[in-house]
Structure formats: structure tokens, C-alpha cells
C-alpha atoms as a PDB file:
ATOM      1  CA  UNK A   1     -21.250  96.077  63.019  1.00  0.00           C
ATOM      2  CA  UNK A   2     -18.621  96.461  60.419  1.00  0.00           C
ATOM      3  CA  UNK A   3     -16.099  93.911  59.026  1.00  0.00           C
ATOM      4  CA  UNK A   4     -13.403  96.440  60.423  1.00  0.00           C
ATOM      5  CA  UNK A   5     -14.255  96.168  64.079  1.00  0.00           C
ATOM      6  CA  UNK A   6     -13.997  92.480  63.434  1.00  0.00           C
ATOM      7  CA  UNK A   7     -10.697  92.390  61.685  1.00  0.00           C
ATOM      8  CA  UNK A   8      -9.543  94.774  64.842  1.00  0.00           C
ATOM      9  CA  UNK A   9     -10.038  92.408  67.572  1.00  0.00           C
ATOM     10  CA  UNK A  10      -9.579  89.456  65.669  1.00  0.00           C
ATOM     11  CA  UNK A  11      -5.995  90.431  64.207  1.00  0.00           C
ATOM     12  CA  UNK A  12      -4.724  93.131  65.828  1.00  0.00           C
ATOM     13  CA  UNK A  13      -5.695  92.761  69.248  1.00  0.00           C
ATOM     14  CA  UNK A  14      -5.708  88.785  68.986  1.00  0.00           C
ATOM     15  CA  UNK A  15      -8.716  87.919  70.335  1.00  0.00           C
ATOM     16  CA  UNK A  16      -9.924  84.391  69.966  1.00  0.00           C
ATOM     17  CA  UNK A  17     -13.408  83.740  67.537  1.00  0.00           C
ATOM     18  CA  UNK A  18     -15.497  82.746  70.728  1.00  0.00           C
ATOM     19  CA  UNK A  19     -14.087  85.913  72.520  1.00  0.00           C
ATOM     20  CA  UNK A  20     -14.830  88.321  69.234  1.00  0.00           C
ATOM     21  CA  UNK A  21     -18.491  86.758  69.225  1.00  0.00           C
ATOM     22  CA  UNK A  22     -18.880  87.464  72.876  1.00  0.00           C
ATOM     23  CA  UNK A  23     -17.974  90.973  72.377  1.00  0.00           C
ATOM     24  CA  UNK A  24     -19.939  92.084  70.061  1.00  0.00           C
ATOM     25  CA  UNK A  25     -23.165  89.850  70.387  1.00  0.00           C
ATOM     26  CA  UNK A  26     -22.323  88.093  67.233  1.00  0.00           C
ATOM     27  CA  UNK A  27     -22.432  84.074  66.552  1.00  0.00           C
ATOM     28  CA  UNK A  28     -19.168  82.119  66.014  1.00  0.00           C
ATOM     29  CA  UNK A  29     -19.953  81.866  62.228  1.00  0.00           C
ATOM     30  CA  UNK A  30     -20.897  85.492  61.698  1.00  0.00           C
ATOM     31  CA  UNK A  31     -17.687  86.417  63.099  1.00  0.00           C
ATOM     32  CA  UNK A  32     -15.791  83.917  60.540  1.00  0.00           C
ATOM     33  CA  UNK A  33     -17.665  85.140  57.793  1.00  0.00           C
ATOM     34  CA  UNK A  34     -17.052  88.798  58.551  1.00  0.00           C
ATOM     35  CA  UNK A  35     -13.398  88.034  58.821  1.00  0.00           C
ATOM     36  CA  UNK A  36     -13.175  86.415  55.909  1.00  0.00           C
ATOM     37  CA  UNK A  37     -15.136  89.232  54.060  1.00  0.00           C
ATOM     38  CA  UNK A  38     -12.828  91.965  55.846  1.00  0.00           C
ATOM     39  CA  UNK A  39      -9.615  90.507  54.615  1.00  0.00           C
ATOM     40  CA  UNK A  40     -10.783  90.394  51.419  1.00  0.00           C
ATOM     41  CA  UNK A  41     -12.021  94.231  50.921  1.00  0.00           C
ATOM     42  CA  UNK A  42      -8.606  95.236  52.953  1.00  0.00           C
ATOM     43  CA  UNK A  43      -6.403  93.078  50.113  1.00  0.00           C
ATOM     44  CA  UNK A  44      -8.860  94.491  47.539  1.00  0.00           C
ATOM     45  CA  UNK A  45      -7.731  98.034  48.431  1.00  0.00           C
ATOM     46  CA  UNK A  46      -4.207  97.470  48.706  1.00  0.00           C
ATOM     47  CA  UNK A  47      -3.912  95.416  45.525  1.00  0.00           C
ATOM     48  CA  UNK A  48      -5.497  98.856  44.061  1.00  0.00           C
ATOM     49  CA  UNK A  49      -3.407 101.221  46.065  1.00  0.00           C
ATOM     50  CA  UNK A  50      -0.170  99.757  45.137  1.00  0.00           C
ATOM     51  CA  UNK A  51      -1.002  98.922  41.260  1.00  0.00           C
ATOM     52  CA  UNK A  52      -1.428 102.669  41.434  1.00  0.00           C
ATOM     53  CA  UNK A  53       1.709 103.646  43.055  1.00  0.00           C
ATOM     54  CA  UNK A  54       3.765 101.333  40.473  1.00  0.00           C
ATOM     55  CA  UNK A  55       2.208 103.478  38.043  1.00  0.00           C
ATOM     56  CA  UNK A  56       3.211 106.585  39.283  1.00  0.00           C
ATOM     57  CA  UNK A  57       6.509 105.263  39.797  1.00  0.00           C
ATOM     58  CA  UNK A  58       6.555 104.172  36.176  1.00  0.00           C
ATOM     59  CA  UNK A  59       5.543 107.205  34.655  1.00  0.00           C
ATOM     60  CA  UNK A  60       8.297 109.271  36.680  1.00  0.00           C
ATOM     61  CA  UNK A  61       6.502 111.107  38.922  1.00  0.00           C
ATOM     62  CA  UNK A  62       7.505 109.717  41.866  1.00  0.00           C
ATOM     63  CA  UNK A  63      10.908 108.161  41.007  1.00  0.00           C
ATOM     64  CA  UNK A  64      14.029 108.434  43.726  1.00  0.00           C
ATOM     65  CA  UNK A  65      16.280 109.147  40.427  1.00  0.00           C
END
């Protein structure tokens, strides 16, 4: 069971946290915790992926001028 298969039906298909537990034979507070844990590694990444794209945009590289 990973955090994204959580963060799936929780936010993109907009599944309740009783019906997420249901589904995948988890408890009510596993499914909050994973959640919680998934949103963090996904803003994690991003907050890396774009720090590193306003570099390359600073250095030049990838500048629309």
C-alpha cells in the first residue's frame, strides 16, 4: 500500500476517509496518516523541482529572452 494510491482516491477521485479505508482494507487512521505523509513527500518534491527550475532560469539556460 503506498501513500500514492491513497492520495489518488482521496484527492483526485474524492473519495471520502471511510470509503478510502474500505477500499483498500485499511483503518480510518491509517488512511489519515498516509494522507498526511503523501502530501508531504509530493510538496517535498515539488519544493525541490521548482527551486531547481528557478535556478536554471537564473543562470540563463532556460530564459524566454
Amino acid at each position: 500500500m503506498t501513500f500514492r494510491e491513497v492520495l489518488r482516491l482521496r484527492e483526485v477521485e474524492e473519495h471520502s476517509t471511510e470509503e478510502t479505508a474500505r477500499m483498500l482494507g485499511l483503518s480510518i487512521a491509517a488512511v489519515k496518516s498516509r494522507a498526511l505523509r503523501g502530501r508531504q513527500k509530493l510538496r517535498q518534491a515539488l519544493t525541490k523541482y521548482f527551486r531547481r527550475s528557478e535556478l536554471a532560469d537564473f543562470s540563463g539556460r532556460n530564459s524566454v529572452y
